[in-house]
N, C-alpha and C. Protein backbone atom coordinates (compact mmCIF):
# COMPACT_ATOMS: atom_id res chain seq x y z
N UNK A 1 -160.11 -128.54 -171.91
CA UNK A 1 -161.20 -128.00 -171.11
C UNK A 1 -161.82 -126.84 -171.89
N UNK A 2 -163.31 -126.95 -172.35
CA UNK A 2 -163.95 -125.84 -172.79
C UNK A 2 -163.79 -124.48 -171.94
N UNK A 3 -164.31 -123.39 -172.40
CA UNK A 3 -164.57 -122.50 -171.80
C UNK A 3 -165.57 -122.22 -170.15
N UNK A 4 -166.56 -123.07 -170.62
CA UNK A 4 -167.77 -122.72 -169.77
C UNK A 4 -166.77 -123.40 -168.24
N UNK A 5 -165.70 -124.67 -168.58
CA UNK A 5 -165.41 -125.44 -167.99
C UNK A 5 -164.59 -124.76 -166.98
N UNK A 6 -163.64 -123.96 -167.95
CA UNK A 6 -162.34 -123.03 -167.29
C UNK A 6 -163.28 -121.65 -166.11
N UNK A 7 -164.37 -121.50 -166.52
CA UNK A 7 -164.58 -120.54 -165.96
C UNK A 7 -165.88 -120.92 -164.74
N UNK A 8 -165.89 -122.42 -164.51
CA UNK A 8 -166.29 -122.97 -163.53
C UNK A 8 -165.31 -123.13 -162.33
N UNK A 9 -164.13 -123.57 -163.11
CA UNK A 9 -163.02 -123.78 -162.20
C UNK A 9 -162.37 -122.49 -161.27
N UNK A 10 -162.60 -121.39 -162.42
CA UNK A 10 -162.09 -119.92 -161.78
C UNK A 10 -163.12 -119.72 -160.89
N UNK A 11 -164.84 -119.73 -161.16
CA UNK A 11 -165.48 -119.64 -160.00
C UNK A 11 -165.26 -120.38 -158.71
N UNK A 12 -164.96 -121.75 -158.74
CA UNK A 12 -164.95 -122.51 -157.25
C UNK A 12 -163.58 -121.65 -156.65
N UNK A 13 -162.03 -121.66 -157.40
CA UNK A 13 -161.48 -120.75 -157.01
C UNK A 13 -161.52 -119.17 -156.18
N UNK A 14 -162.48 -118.33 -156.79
CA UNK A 14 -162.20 -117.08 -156.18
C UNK A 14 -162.89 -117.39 -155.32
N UNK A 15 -164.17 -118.03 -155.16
CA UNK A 15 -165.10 -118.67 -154.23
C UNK A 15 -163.98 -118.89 -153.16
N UNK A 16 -163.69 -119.58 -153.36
CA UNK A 16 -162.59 -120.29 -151.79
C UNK A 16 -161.26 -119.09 -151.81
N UNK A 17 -160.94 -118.64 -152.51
CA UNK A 17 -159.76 -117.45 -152.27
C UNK A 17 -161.25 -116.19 -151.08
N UNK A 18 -162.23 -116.39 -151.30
CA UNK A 18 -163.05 -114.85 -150.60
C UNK A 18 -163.37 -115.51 -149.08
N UNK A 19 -163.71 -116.80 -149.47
CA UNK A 19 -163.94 -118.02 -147.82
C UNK A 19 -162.70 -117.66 -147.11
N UNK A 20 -161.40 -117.92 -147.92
CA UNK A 20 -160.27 -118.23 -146.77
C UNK A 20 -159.78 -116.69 -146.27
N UNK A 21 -160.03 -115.28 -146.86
CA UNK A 21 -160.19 -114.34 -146.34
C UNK A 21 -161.10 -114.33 -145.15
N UNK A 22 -162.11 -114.63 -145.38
CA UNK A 22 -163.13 -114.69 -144.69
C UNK A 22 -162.90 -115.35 -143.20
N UNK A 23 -162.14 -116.29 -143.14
CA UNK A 23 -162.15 -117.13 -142.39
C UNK A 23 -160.56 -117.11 -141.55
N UNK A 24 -159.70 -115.92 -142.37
CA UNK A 24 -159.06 -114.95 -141.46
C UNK A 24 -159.73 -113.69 -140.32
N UNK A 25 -160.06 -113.03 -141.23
CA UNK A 25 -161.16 -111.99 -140.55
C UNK A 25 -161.95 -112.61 -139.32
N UNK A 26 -162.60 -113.45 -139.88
CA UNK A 26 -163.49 -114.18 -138.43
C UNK A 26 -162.58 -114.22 -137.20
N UNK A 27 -161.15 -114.98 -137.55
CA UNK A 27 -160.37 -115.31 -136.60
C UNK A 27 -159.78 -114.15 -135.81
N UNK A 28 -159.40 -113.03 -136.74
CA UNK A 28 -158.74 -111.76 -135.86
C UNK A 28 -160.00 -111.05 -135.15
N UNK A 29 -161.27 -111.41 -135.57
CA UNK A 29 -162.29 -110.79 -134.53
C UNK A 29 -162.61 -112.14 -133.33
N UNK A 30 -161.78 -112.90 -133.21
CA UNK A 30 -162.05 -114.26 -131.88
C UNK A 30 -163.65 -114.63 -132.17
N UNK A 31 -164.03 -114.51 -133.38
CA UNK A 31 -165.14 -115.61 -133.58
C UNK A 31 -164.61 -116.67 -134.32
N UNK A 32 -164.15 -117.68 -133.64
CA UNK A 32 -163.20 -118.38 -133.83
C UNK A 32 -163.94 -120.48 -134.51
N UNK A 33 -165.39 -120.44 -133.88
CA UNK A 33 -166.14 -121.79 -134.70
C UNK A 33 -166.49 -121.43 -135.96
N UNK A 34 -166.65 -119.79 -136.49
CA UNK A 34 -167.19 -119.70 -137.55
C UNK A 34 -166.21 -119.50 -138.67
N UNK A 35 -164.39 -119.17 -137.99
CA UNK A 35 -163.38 -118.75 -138.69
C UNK A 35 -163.26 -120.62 -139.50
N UNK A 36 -163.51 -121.50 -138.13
CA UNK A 36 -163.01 -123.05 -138.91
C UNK A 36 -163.94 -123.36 -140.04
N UNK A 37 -165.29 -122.56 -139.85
CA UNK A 37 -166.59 -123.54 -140.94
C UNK A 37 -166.07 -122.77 -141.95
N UNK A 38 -165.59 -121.27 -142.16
CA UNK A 38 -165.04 -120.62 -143.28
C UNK A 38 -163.70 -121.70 -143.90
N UNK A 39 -162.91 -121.85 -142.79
CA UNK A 39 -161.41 -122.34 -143.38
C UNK A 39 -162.12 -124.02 -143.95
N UNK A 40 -163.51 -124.67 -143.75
CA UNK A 40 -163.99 -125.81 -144.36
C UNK A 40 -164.50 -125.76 -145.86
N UNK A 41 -165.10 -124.71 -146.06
CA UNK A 41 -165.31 -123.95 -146.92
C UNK A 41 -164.24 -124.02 -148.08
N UNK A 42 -163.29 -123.43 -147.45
CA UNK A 42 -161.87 -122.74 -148.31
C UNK A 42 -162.01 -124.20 -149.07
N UNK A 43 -161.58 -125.39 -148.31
CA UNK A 43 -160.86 -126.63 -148.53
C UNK A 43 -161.98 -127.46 -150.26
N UNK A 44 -163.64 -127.25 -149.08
CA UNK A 44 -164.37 -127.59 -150.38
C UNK A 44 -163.87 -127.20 -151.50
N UNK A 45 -164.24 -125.88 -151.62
CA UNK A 45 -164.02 -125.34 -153.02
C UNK A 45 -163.09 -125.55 -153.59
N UNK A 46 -161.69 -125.63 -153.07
CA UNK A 46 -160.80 -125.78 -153.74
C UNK A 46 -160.78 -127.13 -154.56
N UNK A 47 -161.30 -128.08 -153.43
CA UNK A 47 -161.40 -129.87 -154.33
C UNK A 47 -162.57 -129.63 -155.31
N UNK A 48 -163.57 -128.84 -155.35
CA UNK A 48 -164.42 -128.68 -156.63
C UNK A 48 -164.29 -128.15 -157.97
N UNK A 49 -162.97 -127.40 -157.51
CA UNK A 49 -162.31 -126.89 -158.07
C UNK A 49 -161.56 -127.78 -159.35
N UNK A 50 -160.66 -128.42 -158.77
CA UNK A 50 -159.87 -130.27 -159.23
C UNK A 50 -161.11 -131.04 -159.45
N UNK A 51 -161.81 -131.22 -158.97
CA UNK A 51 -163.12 -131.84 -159.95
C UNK A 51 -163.25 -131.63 -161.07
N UNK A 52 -163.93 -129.94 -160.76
CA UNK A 52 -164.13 -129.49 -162.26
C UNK A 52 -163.44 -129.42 -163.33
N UNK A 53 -161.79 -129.34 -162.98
CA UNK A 53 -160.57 -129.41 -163.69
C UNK A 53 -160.37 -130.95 -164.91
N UNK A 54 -160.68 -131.83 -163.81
CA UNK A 54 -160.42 -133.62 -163.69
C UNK A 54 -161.69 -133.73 -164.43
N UNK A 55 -162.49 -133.78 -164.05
CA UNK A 55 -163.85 -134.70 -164.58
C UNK A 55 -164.57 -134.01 -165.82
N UNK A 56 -164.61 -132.36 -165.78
CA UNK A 56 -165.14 -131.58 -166.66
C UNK A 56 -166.76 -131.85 -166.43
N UNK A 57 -167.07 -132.02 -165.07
CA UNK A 57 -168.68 -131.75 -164.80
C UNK A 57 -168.26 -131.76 -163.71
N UNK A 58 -170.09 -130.66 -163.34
CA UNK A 58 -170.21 -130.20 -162.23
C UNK A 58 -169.69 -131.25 -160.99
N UNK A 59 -169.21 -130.67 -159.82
CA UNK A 59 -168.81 -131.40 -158.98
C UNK A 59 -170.13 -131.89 -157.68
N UNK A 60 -170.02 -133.07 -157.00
CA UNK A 60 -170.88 -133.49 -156.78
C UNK A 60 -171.26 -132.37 -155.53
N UNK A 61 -172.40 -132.28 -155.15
CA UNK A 61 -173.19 -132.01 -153.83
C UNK A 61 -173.25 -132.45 -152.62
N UNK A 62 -171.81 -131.75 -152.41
CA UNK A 62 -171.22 -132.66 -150.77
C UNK A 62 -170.31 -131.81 -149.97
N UNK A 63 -170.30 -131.58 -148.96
CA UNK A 63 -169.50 -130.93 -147.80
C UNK A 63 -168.63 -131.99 -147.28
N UNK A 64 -168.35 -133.40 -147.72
CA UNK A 64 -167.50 -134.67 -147.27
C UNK A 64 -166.51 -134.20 -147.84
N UNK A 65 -165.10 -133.79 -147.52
CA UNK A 65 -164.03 -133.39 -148.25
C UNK A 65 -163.53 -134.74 -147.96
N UNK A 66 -163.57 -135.34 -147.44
CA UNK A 66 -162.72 -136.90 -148.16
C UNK A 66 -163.29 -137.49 -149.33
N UNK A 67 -164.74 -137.63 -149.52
CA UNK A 67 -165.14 -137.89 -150.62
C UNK A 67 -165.23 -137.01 -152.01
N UNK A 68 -164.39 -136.16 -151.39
CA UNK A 68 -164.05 -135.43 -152.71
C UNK A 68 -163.11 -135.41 -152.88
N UNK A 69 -162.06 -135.55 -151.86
CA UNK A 69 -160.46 -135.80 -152.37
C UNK A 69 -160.61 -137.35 -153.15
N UNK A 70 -161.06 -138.11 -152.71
CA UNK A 70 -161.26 -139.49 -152.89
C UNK A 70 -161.55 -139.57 -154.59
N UNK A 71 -162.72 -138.53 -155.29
CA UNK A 71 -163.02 -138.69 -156.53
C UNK A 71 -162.40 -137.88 -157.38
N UNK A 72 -161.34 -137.24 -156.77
CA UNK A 72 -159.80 -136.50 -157.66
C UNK A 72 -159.08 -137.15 -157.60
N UNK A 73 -159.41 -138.68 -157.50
CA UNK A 73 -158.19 -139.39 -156.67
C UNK A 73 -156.61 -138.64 -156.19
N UNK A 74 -156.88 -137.87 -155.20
CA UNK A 74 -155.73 -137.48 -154.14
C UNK A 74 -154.70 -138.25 -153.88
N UNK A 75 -153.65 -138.43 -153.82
CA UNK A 75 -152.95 -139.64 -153.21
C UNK A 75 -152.58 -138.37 -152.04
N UNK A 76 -153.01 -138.93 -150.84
CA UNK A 76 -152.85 -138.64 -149.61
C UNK A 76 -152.54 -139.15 -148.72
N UNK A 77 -151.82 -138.57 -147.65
CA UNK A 77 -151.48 -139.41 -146.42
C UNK A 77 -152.61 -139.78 -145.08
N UNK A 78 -152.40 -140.53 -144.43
CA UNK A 78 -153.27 -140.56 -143.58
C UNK A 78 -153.76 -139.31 -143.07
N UNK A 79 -152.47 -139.08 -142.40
CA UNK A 79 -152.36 -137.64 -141.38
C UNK A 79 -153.73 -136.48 -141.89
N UNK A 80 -153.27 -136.13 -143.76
CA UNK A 80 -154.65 -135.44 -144.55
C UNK A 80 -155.24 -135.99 -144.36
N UNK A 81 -155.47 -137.47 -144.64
CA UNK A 81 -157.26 -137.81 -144.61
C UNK A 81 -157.67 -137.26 -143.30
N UNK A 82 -156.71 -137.35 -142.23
CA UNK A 82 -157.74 -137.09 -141.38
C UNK A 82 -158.35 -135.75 -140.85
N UNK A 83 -156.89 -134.85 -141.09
CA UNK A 83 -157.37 -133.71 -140.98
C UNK A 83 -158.60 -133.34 -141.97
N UNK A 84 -159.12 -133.80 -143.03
CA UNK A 84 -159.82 -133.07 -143.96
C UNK A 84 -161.20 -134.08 -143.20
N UNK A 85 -161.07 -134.89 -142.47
CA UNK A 85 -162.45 -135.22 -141.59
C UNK A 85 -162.22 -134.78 -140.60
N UNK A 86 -161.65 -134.34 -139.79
CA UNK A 86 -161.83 -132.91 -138.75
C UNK A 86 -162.31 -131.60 -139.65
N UNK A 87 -161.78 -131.45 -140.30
CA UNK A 87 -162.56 -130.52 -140.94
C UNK A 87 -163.73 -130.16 -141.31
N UNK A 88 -164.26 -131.48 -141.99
CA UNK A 88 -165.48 -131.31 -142.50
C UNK A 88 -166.37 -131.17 -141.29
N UNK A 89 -166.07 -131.81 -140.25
CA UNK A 89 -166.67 -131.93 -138.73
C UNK A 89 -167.04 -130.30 -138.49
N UNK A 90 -165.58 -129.59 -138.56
CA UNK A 90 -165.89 -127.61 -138.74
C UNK A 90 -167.39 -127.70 -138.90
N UNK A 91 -167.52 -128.36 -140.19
CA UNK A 91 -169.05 -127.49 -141.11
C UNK A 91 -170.02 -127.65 -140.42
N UNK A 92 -170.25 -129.37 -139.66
CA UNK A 92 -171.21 -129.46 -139.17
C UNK A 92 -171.33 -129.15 -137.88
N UNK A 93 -170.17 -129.23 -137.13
CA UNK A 93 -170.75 -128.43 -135.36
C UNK A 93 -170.82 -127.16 -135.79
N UNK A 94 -170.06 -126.02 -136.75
CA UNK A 94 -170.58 -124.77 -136.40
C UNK A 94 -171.72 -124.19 -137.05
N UNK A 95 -172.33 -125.40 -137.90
CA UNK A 95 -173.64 -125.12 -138.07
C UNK A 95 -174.98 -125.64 -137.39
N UNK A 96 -174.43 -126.38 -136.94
CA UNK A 96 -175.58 -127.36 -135.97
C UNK A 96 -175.12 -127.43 -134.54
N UNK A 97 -174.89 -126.11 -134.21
CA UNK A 97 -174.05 -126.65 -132.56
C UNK A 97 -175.33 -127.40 -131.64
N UNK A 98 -174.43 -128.39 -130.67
CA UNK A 98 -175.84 -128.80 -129.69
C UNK A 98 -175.78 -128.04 -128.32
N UNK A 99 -176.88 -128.20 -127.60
CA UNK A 99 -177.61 -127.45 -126.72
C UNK A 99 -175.99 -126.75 -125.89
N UNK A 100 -175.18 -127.66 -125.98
CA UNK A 100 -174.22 -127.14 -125.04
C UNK A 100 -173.20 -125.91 -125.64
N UNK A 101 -173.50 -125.66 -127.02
CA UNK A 101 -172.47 -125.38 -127.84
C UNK A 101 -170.45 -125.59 -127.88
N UNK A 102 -170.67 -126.99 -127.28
CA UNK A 102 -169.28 -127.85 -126.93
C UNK A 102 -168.57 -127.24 -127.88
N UNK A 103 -169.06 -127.21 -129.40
CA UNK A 103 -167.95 -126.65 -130.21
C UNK A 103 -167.28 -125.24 -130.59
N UNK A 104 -168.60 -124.79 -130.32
CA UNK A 104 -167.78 -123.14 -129.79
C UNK A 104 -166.78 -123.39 -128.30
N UNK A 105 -167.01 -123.96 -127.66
CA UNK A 105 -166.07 -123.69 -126.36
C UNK A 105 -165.20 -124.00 -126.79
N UNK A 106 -164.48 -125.34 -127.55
CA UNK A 106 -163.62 -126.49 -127.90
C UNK A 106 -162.97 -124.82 -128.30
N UNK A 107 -163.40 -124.08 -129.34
CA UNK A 107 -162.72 -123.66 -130.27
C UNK A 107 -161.88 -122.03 -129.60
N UNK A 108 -160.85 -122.52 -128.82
CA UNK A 108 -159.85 -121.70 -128.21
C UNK A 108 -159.02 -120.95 -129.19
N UNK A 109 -158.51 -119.24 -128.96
CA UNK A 109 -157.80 -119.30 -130.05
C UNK A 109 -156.56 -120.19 -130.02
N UNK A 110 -155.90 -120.90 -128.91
CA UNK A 110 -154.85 -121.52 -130.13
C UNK A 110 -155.82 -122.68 -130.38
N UNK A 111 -156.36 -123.27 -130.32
CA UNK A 111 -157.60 -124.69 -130.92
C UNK A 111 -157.35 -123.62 -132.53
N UNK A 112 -157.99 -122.85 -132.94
CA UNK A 112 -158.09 -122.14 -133.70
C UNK A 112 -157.02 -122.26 -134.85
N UNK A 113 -156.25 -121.43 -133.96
CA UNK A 113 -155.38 -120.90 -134.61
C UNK A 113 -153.93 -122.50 -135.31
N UNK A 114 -154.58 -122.83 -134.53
CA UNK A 114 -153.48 -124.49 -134.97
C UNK A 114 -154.46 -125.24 -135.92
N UNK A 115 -155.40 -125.13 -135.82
CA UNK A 115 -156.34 -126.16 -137.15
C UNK A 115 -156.58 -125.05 -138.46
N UNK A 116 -155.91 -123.57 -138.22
CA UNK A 116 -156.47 -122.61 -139.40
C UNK A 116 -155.08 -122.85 -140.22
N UNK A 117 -153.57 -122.98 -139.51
CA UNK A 117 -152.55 -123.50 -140.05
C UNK A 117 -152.48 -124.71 -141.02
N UNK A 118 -152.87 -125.47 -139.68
CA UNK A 118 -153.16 -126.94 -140.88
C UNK A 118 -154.45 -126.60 -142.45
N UNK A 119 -155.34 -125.73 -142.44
CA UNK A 119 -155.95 -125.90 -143.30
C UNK A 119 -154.73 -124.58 -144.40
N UNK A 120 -154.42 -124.13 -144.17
CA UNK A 120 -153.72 -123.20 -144.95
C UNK A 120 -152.99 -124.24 -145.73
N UNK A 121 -151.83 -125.26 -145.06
CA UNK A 121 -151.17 -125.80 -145.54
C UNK A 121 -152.00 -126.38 -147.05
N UNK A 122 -153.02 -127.43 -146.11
CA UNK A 122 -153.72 -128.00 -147.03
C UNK A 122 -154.37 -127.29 -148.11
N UNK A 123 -154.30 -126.04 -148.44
CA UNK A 123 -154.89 -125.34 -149.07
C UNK A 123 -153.64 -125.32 -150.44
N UNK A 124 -152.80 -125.17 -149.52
CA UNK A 124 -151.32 -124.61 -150.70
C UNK A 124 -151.53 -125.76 -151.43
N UNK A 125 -151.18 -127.28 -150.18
CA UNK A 125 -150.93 -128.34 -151.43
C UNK A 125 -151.70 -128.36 -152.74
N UNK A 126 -153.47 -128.38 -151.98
CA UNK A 126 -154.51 -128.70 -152.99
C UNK A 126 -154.38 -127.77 -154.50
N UNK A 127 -153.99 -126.20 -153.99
CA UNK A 127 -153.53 -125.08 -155.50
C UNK A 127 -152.56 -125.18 -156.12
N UNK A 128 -151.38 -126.09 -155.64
CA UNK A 128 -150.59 -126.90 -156.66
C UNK A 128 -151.36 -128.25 -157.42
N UNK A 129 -152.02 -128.84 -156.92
CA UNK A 129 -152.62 -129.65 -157.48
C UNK A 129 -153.54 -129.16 -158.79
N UNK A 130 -154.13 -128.18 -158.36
CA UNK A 130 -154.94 -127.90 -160.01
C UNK A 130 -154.21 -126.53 -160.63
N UNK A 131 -153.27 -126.21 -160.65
CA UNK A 131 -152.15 -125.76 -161.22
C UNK A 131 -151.24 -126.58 -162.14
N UNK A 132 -151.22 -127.99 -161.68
CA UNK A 132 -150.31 -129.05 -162.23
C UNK A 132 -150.67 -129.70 -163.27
């Protein structure tokens, strides 16, 4: 991996190390739809991350974290695939909530606080992955 390459990869990194802060903070202040679009965030970057690692070009232009685990080829379990499409779901209700804002209500702190776990996990696995 060239230089320009290594220091693409360190960007998507601190990028998602400042999100998943971020997306603590949100949570200890109970703004709790915007703590999940942060913890969606975290997850992107990190697989753009293993892109950039894997492919050595820019990673594609997508908030689909399955289709980005998919082109690191991930070997994953169901259970991940699916959490990482609940997830990506995060990005789009807490940016597009509808008239009712269903997804802010949905998002209770334990709703919260149990899908910010699961993304942590998924976070660890994915930073062994481009560590490896």
């Amino acid at each position: 991996m060239d230089e320009k390459q290594k220091k693409s990869v360190q960007y998507w990194l601190e990028s998602s190390e400042d999100d998943w802060k971020v997306a603590n903070h949100l949570f200890e202040k109970g703004d709790y739809s915007y703590s999940l679009f942060f913890g969606h965030l975290t997850i992107e970057k990190i697989l753009k991350a293993i892109y950039v690692s894997k492919h050595r070009e820019t990673p594609p232009y997508t908030h689909m974290l399955v289709y980005l685990a998919e082109r690191v080829s991930l070997k994953m379990t169901e259970e991940q695939l699916e959490l990482l499409e609940t997830v990506t779901d995060f990005n789009i209700e807490a940016r597009y909530p509808d008239e009712k804002f269903s997804f802010k209500k949905k998002c209770t702190r334990d709703f919260t606080q149990n899908y910010l776990s699961k993304i942590k996990e998924m976070r660890e696995c994915l930073l062994q992955q481009i560590q490896s």
